[in-house]
Structure formats: structure tokens, C-alpha cells
Protein backbone atom coordinates (compact mmCIF):
# COMPACT_ATOMS: atom_id res chain seq x y z
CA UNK A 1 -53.94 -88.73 20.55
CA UNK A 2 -52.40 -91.90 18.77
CA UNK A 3 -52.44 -93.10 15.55
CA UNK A 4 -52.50 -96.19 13.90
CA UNK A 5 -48.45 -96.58 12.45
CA UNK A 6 -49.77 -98.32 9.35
CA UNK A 7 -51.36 -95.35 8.05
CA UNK A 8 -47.78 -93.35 8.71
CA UNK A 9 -45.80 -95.79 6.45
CA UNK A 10 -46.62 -94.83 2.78
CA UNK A 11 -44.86 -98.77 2.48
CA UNK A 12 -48.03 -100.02 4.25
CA UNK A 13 -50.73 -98.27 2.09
CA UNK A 14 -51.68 -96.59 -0.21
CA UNK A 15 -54.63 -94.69 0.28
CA UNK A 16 -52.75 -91.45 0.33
CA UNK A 17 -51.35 -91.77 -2.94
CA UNK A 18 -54.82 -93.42 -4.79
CA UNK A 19 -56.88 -90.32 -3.16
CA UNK A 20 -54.29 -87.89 -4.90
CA UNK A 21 -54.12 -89.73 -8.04
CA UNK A 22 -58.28 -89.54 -8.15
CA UNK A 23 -58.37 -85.95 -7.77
CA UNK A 24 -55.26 -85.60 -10.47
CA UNK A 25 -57.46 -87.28 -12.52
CA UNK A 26 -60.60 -85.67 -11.53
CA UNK A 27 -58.91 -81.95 -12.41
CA UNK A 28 -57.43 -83.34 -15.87
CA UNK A 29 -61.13 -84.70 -16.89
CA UNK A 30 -62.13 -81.01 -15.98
CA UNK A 31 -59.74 -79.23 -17.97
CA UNK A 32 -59.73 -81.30 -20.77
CA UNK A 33 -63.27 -79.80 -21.27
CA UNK A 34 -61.23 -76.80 -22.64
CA UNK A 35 -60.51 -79.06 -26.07
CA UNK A 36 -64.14 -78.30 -26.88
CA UNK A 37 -63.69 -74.56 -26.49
CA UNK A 38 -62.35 -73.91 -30.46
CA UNK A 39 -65.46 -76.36 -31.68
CA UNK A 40 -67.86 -74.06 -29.23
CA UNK A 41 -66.55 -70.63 -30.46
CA UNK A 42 -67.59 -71.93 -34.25
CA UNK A 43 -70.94 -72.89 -32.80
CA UNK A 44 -71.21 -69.70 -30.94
CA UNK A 45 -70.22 -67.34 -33.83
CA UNK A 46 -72.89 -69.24 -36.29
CA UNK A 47 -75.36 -68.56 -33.47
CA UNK A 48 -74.71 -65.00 -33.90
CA UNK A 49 -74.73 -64.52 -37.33
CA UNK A 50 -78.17 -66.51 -37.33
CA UNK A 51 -79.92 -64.27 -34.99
CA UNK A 52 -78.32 -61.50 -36.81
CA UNK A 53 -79.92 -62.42 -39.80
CA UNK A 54 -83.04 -63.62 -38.18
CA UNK A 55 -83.63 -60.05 -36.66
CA UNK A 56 -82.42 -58.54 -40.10
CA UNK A 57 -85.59 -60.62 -42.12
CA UNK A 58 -88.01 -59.41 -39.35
CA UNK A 59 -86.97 -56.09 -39.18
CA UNK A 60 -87.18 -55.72 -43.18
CA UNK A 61 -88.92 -59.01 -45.08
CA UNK A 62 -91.58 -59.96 -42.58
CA UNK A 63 -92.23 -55.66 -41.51
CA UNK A 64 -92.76 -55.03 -44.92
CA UNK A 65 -95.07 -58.10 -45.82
CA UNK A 66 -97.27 -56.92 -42.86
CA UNK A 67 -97.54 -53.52 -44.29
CA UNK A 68 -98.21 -54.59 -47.58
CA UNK A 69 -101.09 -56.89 -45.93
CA UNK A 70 -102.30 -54.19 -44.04
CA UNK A 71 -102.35 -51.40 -46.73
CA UNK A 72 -103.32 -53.95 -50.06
CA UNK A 73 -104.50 -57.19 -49.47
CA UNK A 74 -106.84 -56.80 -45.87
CA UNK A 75 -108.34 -54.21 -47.81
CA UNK A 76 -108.85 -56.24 -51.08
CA UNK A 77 -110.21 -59.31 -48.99
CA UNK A 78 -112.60 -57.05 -47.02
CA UNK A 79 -113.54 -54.96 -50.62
CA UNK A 80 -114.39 -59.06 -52.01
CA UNK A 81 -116.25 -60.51 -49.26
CA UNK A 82 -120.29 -60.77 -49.41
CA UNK A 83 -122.42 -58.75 -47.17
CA UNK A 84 -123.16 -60.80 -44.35
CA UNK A 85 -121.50 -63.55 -42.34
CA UNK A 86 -118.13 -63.43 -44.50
CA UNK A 87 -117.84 -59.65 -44.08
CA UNK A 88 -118.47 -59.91 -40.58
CA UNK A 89 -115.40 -62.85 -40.51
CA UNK A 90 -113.32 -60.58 -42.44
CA UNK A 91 -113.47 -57.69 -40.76
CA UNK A 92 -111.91 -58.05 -37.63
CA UNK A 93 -108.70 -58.95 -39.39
CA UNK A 94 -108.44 -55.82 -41.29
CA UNK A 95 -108.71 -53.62 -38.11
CA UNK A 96 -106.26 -55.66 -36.89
């Protein structure tokens, strides 16, 4: 098998050196990604304490507000509506 000399004689070109020079650069635009990381971590830490308190309002605020609608104010609305049509409306909402 021969080869072509030129492609021998790093004097002659310099394709060898430009493809490792691409990739050098390709792995530094990679890990320079890693400068984000501290800005992510503060993202990813208000994330948390968002669903945190998300699941904390459900699990107390909006579970109590159901129960008072269930036990107080369906009851009320049903007690108030007129015989008829708006009764019939009502109703299904306070068997809910």
C-alpha cells in the first residue's frame, strides 16, 4: 500500500493539526457548559422549595377549603336553591 508523501510531511499540510484543533475546541465548548452548573443548582433548589410549598398549600389550604365546601357551603347552596330546575342543578355538586 502507498501513500501520498504530502500527507506524511506535517510541512506540507495541515489537516492533521486543524482536525485536532476542531475537536480541542469542540471538547472545551462542551465543558465550558459546566460554568452554568452554580446558576442551575440556584434554579434547581428554588424548584424544590416551590413544589415543596406547592404540595404543602394542597395538602393543608386547598384540603381544608374542600372540606369546608363540602361540610358548609354545598349544603347551604343546596338548603337556598328553589324546588325545581335550580335544585336539580345544585344537587349533583353537593354529592360530589
Amino acid at each position: 500500500m502507498t501513500t501520498h508523501p504530502v500527507a506524511h510531511d506535517p510541512g506540507h499540510s495541515s489537516e492533521p493539526l486543524t482536525g485536532f484543533s476542531r475537536r480541542y475546541l469542540g471538547i472545551l465548548s462542551k465543558l465550558q457548559a459546566f460554568e452554568e452548573l452554580p446558576a442551575l443548582q440556584v434554579a434547581a433548589a428554588q424548584a424544590r422549595t416551590i413544589a415543596r410549598n406547592t404540595l404543602s398549600l394542597f395538602r393543608h389550604a386547598v384540603l381544608e377549603h374542600h372540606v369546608d365546601e363540602e361540610g358548609e357551603l354545598f349544603p347551604a347552596v343546596l338548603r337556598s336553591a328553589r324546588r325545581g330546575p335550580e335544585a336539580e342543578e345544585v344537587q349533583p355538586w353537593c354529592n360530589a
